[in-house]
N, C-alpha and C. Protein backbone atom coordinates (compact mmCIF):
# COMPACT_ATOMS: atom_id res chain seq x y z
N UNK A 1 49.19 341.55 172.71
CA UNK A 1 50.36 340.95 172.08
C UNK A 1 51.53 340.95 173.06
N UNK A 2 52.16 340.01 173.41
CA UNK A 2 53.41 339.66 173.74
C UNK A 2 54.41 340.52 173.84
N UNK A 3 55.48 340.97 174.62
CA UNK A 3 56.78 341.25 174.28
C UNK A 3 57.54 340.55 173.01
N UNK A 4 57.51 339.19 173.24
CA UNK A 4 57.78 338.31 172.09
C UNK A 4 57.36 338.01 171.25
N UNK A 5 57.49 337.73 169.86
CA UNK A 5 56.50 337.19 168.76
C UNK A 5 57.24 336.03 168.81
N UNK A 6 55.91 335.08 168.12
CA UNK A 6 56.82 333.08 167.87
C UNK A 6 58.24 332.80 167.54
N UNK A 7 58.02 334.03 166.41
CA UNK A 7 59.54 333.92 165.87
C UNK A 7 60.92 334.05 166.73
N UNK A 8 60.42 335.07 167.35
CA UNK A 8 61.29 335.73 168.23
C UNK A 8 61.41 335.20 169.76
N UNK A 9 60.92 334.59 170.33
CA UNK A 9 60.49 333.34 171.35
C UNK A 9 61.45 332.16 170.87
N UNK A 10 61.45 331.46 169.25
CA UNK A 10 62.26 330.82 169.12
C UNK A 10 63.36 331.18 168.99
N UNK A 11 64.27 332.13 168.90
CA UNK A 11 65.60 332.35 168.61
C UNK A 11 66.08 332.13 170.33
N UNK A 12 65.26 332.34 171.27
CA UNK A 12 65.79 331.77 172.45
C UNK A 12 65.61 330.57 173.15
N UNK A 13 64.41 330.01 173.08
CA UNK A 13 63.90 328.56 172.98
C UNK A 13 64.64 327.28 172.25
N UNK A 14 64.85 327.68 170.92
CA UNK A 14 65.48 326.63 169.87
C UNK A 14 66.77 326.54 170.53
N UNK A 15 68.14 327.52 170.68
CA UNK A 15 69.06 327.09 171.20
C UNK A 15 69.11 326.54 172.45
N UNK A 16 68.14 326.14 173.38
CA UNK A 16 67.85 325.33 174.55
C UNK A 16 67.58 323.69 174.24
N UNK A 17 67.58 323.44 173.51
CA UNK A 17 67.03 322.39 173.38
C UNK A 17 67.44 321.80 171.77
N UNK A 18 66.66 321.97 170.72
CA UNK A 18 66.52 320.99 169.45
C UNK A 18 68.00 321.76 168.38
N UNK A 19 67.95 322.89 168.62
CA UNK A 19 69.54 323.29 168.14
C UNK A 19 70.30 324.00 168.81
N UNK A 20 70.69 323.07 170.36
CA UNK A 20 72.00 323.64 170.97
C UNK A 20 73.15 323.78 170.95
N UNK A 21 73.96 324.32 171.07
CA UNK A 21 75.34 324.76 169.98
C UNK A 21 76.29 323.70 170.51
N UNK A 22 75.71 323.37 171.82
CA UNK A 22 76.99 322.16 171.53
C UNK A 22 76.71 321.25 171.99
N UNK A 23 75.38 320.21 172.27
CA UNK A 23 75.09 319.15 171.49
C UNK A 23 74.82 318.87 170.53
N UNK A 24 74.07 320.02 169.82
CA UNK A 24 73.61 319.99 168.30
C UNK A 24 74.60 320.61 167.38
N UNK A 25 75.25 321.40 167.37
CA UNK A 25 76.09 322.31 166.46
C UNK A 25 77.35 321.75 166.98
N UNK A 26 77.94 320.98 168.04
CA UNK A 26 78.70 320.25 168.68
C UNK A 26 79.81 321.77 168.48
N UNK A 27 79.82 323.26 169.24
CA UNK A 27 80.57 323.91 169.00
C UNK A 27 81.44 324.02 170.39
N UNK A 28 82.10 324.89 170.84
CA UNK A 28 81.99 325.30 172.62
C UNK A 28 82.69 324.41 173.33
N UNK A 29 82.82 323.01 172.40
CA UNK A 29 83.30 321.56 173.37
C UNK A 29 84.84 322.06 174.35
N UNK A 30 86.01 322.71 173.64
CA UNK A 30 86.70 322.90 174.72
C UNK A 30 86.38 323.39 175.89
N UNK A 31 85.30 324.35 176.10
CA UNK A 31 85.26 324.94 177.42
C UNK A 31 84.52 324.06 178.02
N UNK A 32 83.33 323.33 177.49
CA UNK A 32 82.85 322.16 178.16
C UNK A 32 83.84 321.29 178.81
N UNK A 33 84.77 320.81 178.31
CA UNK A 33 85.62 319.88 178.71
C UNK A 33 86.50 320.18 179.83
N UNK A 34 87.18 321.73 179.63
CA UNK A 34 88.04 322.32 180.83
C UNK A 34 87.91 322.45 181.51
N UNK A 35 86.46 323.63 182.35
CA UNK A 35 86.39 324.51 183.28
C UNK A 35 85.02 323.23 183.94
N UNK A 36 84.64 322.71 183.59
CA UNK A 36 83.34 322.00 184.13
C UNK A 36 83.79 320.98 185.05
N UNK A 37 84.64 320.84 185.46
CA UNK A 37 85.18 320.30 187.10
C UNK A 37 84.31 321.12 188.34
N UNK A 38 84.43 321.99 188.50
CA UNK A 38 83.77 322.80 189.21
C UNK A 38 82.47 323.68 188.87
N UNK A 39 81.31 323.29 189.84
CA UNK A 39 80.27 323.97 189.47
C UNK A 39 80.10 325.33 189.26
N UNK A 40 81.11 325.98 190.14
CA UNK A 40 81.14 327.32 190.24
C UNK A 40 81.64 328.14 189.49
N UNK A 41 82.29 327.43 188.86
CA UNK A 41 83.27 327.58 187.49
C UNK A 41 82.47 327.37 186.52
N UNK A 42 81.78 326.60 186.11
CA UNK A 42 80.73 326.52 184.99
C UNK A 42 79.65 328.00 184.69
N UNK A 43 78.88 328.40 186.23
CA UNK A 43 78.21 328.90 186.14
C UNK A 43 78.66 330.81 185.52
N UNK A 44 79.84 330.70 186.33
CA UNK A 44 80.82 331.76 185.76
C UNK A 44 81.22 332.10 184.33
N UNK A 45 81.60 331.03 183.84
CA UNK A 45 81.79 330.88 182.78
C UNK A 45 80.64 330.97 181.34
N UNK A 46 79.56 330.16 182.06
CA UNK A 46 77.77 330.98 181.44
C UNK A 46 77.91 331.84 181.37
N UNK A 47 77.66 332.54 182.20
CA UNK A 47 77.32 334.08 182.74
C UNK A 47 78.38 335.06 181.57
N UNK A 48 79.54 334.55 181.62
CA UNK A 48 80.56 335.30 181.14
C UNK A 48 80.33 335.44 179.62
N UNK A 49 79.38 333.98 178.86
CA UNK A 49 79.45 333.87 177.54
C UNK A 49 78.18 334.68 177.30
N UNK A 50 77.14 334.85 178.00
CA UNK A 50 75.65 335.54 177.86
C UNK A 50 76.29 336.46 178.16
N UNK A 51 77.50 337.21 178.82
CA UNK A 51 77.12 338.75 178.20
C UNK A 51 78.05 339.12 177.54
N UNK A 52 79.02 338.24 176.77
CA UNK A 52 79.58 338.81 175.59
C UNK A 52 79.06 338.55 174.02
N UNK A 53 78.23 337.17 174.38
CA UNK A 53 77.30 337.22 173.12
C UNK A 53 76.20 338.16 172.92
N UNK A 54 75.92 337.78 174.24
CA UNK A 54 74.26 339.12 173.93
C UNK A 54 74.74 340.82 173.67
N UNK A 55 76.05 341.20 174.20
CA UNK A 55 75.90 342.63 173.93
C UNK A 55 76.54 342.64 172.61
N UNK A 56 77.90 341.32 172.24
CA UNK A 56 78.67 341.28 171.43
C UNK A 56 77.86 341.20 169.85
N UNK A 57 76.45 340.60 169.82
CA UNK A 57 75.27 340.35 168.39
C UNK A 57 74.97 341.99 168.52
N UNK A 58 74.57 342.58 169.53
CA UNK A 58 73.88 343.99 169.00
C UNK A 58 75.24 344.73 168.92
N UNK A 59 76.42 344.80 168.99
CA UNK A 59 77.16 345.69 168.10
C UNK A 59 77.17 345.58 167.38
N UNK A 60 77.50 344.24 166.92
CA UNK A 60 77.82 343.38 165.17
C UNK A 60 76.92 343.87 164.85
N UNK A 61 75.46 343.99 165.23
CA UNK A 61 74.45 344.26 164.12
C UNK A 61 74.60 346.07 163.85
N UNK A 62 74.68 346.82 165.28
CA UNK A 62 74.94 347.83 165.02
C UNK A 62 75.61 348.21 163.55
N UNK A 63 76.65 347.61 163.56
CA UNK A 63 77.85 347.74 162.90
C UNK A 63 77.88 347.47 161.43
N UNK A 64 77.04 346.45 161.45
CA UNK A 64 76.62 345.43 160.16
C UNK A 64 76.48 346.31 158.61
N UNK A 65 76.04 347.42 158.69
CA UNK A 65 76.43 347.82 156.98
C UNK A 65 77.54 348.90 156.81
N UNK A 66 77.94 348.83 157.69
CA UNK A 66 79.56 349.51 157.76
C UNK A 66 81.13 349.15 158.29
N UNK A 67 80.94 347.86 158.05
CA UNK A 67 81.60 346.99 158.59
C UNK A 67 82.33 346.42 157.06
N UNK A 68 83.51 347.19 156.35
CA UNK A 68 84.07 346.31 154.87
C UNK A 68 84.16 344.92 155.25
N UNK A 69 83.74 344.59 153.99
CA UNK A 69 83.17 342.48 153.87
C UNK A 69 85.24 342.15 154.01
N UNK A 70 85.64 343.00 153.70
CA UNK A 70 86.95 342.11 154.08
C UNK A 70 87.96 342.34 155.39
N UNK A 71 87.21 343.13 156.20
CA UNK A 71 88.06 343.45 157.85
C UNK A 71 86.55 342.78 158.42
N UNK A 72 85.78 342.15 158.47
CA UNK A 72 84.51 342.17 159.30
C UNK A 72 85.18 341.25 160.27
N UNK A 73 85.84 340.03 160.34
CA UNK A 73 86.18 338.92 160.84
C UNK A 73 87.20 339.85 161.97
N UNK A 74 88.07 340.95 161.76
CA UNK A 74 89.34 341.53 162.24
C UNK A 74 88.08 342.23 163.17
N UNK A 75 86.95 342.75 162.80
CA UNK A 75 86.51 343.78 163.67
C UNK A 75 85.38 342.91 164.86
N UNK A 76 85.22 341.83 164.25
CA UNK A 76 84.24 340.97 165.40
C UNK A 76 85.32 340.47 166.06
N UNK A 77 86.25 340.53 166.16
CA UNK A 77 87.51 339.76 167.11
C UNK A 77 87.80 340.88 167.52
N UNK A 78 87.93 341.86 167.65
CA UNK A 78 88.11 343.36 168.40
C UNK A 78 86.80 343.65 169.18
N UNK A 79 85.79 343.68 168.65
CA UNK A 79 84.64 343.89 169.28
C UNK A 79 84.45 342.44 170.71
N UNK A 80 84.53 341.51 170.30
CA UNK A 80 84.65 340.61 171.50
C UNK A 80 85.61 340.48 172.23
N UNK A 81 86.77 340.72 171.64
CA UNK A 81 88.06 340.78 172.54
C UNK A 81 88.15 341.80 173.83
N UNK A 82 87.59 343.18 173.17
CA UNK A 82 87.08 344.14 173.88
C UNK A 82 85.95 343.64 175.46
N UNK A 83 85.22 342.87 174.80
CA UNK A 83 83.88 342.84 176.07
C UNK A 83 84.45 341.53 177.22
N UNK A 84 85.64 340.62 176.04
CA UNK A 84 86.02 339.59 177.03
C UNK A 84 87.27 340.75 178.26
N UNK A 85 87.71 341.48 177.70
CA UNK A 85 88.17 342.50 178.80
C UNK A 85 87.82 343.02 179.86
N UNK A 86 86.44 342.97 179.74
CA UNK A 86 85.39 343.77 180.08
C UNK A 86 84.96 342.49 181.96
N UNK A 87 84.99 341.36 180.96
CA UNK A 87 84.53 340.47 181.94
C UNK A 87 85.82 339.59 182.51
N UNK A 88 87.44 339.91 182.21
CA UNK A 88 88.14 340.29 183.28
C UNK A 88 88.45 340.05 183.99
N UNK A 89 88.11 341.66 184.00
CA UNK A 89 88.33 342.93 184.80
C UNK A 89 87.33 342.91 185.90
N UNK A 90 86.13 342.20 185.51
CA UNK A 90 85.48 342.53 186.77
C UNK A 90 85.16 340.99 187.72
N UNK A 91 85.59 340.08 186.98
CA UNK A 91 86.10 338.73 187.93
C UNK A 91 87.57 339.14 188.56
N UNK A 92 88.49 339.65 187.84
CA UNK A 92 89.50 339.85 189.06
C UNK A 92 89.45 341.03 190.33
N UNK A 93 88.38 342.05 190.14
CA UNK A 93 87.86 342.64 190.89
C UNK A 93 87.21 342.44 191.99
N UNK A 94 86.08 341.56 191.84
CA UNK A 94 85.48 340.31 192.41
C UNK A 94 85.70 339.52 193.12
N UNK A 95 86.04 338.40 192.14
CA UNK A 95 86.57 336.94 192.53
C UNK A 95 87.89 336.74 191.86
N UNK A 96 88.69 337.24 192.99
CA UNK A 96 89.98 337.10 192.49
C UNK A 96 90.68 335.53 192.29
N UNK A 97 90.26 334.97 193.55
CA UNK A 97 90.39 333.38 193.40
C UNK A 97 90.12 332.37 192.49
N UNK A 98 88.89 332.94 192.13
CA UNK A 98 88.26 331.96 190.69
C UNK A 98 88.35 332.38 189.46
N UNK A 99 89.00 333.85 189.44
CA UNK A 99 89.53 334.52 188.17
C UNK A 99 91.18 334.12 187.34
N UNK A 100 91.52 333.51 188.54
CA UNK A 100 92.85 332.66 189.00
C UNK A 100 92.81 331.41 188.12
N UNK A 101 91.71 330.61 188.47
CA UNK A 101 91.25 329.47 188.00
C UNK A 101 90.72 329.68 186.38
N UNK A 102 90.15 330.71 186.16
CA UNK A 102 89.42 330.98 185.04
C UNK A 102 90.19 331.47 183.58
N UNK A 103 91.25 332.37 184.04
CA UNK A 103 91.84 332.68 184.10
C UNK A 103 92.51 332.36 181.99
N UNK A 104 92.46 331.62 182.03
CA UNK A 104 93.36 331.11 180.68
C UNK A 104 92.08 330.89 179.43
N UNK A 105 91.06 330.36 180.42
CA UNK A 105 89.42 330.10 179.54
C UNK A 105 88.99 331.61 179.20
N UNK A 106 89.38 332.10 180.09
CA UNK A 106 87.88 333.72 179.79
C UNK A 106 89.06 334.24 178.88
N UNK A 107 89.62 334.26 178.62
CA UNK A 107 91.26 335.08 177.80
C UNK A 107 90.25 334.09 176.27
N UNK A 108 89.70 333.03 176.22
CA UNK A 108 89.87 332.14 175.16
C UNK A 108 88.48 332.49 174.52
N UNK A 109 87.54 332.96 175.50
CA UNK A 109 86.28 333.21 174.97
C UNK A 109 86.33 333.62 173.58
N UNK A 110 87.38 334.92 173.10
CA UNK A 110 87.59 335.67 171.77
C UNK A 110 87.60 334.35 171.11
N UNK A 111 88.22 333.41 171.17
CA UNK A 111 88.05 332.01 170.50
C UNK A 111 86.72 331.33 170.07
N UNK A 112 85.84 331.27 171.10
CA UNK A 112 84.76 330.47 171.07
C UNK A 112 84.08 330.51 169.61
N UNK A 113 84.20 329.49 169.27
CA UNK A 113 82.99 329.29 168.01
C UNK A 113 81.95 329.48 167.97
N UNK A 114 81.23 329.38 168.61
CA UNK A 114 79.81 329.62 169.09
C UNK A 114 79.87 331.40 168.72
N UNK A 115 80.35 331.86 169.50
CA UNK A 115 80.45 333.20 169.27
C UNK A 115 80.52 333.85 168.52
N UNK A 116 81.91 333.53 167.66
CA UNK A 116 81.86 334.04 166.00
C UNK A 116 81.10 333.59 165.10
N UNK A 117 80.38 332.42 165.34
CA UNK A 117 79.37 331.96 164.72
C UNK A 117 78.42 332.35 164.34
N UNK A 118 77.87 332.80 165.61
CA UNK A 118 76.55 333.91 165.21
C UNK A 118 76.89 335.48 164.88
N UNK A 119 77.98 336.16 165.48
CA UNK A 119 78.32 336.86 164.52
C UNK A 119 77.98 336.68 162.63
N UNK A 120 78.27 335.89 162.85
CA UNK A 120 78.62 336.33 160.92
C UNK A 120 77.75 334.96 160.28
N UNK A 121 76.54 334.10 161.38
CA UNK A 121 75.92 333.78 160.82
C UNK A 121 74.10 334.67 160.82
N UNK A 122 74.35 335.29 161.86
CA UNK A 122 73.10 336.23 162.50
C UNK A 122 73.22 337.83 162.59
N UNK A 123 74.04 338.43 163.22
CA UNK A 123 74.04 339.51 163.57
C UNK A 123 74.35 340.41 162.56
N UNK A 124 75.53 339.58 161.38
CA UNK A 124 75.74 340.59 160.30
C UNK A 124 74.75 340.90 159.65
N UNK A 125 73.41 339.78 159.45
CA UNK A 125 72.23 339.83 158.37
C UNK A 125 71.12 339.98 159.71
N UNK A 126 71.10 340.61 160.62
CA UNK A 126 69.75 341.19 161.52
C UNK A 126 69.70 341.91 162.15
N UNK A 127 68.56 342.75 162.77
CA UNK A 127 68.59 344.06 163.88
C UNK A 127 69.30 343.96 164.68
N UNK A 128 69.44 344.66 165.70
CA UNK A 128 70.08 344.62 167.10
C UNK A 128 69.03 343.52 168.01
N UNK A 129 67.56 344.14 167.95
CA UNK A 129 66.84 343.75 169.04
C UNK A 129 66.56 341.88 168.49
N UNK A 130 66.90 341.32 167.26
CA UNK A 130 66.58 340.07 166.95
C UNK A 130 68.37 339.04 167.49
N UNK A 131 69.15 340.00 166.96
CA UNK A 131 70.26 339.65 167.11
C UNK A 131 70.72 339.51 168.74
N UNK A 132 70.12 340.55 169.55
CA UNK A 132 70.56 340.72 171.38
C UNK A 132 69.28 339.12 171.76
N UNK A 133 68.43 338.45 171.05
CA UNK A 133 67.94 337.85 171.53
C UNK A 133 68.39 336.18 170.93
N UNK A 134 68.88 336.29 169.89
CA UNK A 134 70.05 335.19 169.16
C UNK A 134 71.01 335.01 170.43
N UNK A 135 71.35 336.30 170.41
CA UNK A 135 72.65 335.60 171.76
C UNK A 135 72.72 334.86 172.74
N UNK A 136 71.48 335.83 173.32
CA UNK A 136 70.93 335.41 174.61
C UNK A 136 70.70 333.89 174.59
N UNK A 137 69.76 333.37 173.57
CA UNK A 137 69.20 331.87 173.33
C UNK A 137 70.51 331.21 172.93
N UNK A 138 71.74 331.51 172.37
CA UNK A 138 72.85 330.92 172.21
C UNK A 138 73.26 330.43 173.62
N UNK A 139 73.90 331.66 174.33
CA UNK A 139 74.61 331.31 175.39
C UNK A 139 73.56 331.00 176.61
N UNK A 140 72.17 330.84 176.17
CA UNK A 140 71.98 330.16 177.56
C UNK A 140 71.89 328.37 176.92
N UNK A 141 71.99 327.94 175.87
CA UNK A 141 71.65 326.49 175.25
C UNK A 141 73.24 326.13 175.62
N UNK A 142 74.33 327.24 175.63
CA UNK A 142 76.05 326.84 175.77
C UNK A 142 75.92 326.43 177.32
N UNK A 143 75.12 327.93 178.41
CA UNK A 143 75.13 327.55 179.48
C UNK A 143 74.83 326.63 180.20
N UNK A 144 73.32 325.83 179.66
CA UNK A 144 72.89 324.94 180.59
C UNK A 144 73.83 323.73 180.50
N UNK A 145 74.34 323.27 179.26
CA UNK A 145 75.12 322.52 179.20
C UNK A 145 75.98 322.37 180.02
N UNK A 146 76.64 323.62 180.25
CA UNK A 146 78.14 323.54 181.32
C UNK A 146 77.54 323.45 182.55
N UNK A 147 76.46 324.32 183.09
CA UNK A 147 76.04 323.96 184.54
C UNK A 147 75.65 322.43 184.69
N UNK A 148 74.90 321.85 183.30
CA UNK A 148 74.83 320.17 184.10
C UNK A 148 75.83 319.72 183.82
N UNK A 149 76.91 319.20 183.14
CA UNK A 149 77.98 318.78 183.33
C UNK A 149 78.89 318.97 184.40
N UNK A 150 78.83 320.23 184.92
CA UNK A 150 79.71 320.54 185.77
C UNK A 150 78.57 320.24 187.33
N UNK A 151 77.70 319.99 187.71
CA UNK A 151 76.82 319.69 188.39
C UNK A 151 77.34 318.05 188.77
N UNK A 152 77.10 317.54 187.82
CA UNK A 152 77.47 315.82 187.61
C UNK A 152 79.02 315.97 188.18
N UNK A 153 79.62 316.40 187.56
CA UNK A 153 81.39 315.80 187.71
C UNK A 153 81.54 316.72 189.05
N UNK A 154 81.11 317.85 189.62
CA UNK A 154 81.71 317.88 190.87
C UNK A 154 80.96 317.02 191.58
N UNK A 155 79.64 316.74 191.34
CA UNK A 155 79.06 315.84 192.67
C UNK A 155 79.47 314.65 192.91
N UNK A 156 79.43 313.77 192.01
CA UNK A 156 80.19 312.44 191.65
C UNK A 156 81.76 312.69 191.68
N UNK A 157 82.51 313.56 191.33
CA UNK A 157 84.04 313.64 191.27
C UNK A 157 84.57 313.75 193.01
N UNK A 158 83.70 315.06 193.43
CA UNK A 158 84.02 315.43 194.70
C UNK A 158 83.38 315.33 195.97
N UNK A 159 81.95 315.31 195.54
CA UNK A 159 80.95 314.98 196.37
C UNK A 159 80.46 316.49 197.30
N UNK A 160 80.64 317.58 196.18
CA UNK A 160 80.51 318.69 196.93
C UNK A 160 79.77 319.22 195.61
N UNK A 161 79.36 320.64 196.04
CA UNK A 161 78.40 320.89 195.08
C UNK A 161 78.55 322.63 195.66
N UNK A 162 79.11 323.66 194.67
CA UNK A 162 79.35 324.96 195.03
C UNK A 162 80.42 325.45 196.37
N UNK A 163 80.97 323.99 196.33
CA UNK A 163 82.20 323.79 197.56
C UNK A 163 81.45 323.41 198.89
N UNK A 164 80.40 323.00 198.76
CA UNK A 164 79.42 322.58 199.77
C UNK A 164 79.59 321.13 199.95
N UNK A 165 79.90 320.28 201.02
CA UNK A 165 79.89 318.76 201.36
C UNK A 165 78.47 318.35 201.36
N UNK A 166 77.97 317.89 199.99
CA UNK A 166 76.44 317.57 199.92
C UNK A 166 76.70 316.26 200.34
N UNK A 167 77.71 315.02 200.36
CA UNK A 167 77.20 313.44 200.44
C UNK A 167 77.77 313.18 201.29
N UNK A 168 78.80 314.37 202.73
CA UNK A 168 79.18 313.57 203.68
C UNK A 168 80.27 314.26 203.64
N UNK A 169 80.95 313.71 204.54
CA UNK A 169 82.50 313.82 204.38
C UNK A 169 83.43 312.72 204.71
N UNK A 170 84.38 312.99 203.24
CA UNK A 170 84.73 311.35 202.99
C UNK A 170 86.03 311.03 203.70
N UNK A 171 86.21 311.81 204.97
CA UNK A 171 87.75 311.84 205.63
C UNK A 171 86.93 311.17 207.10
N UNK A 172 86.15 311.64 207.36
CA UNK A 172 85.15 311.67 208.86
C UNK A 172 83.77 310.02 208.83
N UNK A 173 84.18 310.04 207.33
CA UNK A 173 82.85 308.90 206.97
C UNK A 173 81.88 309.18 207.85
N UNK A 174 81.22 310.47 207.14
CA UNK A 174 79.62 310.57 207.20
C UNK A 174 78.76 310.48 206.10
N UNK A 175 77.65 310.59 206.30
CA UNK A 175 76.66 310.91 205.34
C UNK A 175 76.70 309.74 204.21
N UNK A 176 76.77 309.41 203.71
CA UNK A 176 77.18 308.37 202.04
C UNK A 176 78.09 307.77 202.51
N UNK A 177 79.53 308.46 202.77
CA UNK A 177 80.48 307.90 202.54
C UNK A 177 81.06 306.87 204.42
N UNK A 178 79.89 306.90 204.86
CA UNK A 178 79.42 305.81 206.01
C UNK A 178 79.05 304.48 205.38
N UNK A 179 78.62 304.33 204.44
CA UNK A 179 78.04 303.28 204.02
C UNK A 179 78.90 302.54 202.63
N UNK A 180 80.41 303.37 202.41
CA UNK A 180 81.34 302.79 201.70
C UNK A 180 81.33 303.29 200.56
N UNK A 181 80.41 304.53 200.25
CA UNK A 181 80.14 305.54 199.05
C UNK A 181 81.82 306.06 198.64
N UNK A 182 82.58 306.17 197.37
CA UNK A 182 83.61 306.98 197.40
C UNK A 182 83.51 307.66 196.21
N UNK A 183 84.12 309.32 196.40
CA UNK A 183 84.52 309.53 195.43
C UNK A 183 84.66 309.04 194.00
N UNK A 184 84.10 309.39 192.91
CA UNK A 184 84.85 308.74 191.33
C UNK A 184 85.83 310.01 190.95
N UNK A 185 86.97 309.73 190.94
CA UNK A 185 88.03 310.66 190.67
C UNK A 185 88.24 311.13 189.47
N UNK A 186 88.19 310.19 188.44
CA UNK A 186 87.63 310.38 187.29
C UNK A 186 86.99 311.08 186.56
N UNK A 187 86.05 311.51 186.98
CA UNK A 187 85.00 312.51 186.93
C UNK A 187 85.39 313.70 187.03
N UNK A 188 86.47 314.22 187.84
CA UNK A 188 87.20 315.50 187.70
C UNK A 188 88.48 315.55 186.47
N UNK A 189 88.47 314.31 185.61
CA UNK A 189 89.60 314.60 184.56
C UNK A 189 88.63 315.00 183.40
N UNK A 190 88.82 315.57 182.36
CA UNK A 190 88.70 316.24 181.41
C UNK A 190 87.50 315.18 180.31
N UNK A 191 88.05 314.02 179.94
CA UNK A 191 87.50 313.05 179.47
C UNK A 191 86.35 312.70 179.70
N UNK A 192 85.87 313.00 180.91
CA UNK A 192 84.91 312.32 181.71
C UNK A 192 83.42 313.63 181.36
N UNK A 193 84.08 315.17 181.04
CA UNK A 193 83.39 315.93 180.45
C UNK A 193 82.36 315.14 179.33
N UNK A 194 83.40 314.57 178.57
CA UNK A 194 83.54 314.39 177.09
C UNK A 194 82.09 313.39 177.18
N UNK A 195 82.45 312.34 177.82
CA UNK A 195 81.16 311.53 178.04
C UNK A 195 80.06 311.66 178.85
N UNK A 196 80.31 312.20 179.58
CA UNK A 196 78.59 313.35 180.12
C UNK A 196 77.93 313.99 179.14
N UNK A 197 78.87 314.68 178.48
CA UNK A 197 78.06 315.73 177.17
C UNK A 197 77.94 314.62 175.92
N UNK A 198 78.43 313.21 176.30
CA UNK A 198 78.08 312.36 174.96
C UNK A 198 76.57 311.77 175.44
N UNK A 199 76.39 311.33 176.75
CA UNK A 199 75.35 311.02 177.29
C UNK A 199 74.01 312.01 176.95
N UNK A 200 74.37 313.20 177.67
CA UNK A 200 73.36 314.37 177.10
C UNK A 200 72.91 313.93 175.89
N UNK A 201 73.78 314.34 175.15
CA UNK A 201 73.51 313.98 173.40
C UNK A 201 72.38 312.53 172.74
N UNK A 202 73.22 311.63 173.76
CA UNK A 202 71.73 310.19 173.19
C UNK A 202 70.31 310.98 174.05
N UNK A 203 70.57 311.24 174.81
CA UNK A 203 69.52 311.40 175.77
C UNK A 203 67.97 312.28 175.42
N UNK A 204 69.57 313.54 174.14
CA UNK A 204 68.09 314.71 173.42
C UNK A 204 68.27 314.06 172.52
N UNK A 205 68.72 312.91 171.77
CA UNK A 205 67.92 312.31 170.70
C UNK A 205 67.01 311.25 170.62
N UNK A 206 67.47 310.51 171.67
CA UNK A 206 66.08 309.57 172.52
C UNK A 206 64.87 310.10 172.46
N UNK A 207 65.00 311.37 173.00
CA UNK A 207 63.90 312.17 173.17
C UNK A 207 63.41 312.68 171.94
N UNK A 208 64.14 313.02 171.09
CA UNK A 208 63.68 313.72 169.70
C UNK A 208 64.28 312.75 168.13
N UNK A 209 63.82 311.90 168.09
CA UNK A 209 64.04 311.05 166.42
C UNK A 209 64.52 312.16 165.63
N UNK A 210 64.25 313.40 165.80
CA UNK A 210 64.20 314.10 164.44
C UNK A 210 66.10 314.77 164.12
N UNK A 211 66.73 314.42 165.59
CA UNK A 211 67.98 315.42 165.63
C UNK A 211 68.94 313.98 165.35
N UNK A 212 68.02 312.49 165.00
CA UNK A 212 69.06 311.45 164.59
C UNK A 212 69.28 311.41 163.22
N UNK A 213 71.04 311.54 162.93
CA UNK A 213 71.38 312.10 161.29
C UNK A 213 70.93 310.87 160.47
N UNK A 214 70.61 310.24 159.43
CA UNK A 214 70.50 309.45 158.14
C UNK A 214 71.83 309.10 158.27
């Protein structure tokens, strides 16, 4: 037998794909829209939501029958507020430069819908070990999202990719931008998020009839 059972395989599987929180649950969209200019910034920003969801579901659950039904909301906003501290503290430790940049988003995480979502749609009513794997499948279905979006709009926006000159350089006209390739500038404004992650969206329903509403 497995580490995983089916069931438990899907709570990380399903949010990848047929119910991702924010093509499917359409939750998360501000941070999609903000920080996804930069790839490096996206991936940060993943990273940052997988480990305040994943440790943030096994407290909640910890917590879950001692938690009064009328402070629970006050104490999952303390409990995440807490771990978004957590992650900081150790980007400005780090990466002070991109903590700079990050800076106003990771402060907002305590915000994220996605987050309180499964709080108090999962973690209050399940174990730790079902709930640490809810998260996980949450914030990696939030993550992949932001890494391809933010993949697309720096390559096309800037033509760099992890601050790397992947298509040339468009001052020297090499590579691409020899042959009259330019920049779409566009692609680094906010909007341009909006319709990448609208694209995504036809793209997993193309693929799947079943996620098109009546």
């Amino acid at each position: 037998m497995g580490l995983l059972s089916k069931k438990d395989a899907k709570l990380i599987t399903d949010p990848l794909a047929d119910n991702n929180p924010i093509t499917i649950q359409v939750l998360g969209i501000c941070s999609a829209l903000a920080i996804t200019a930069q790839l490096k910034a996206s991936i940060v920003m993943a990273v940052s939501v997988l480990f305040v969801l994943g440790i943030g579901n096994v407290v909640i659950s910890l917590l879950r029958n001692i938690i009064p039904s009328k402070i629970r909301i006050i104490v999952q906003l303390v409990v995440v507020a807490a771990l978004v501290i957590i992650v900081d503290q150790v980007l400005k430790a780090f990466s002070y430069e991109l903590s700079k940049t990050l800076s106003v988003f990771v402060g907002l995480i305590i915000t994220n819908c996605i987050i309180m979502g499964r709080f108090e749609a999962f973690a209050l009513g399940n174990g730790p070990w079902k709930s640490f794997l809810d998260g996980i499948g949450n914030a990696l279905g939030y993550g992949v999202i932001l890494i391809i979006v933010g993949f697309f709009r720096e390559l096309l926006g800037s033509g760099t990719l992890l601050g790397f000159k992947v298509l040339g350089d468009p001052i020297e006209k090499t590579g691409l931008y020899a042959i009259g390739y330019e920049n779409n500038g566009f692609m680094l404004l906010s909007p341009m998020a909006l319709i990448v992650v609208g694209i995504i969206i036809w793209v997993q329903r193309s693929r799947n009839k079943a996620l098109i509403e009546d």
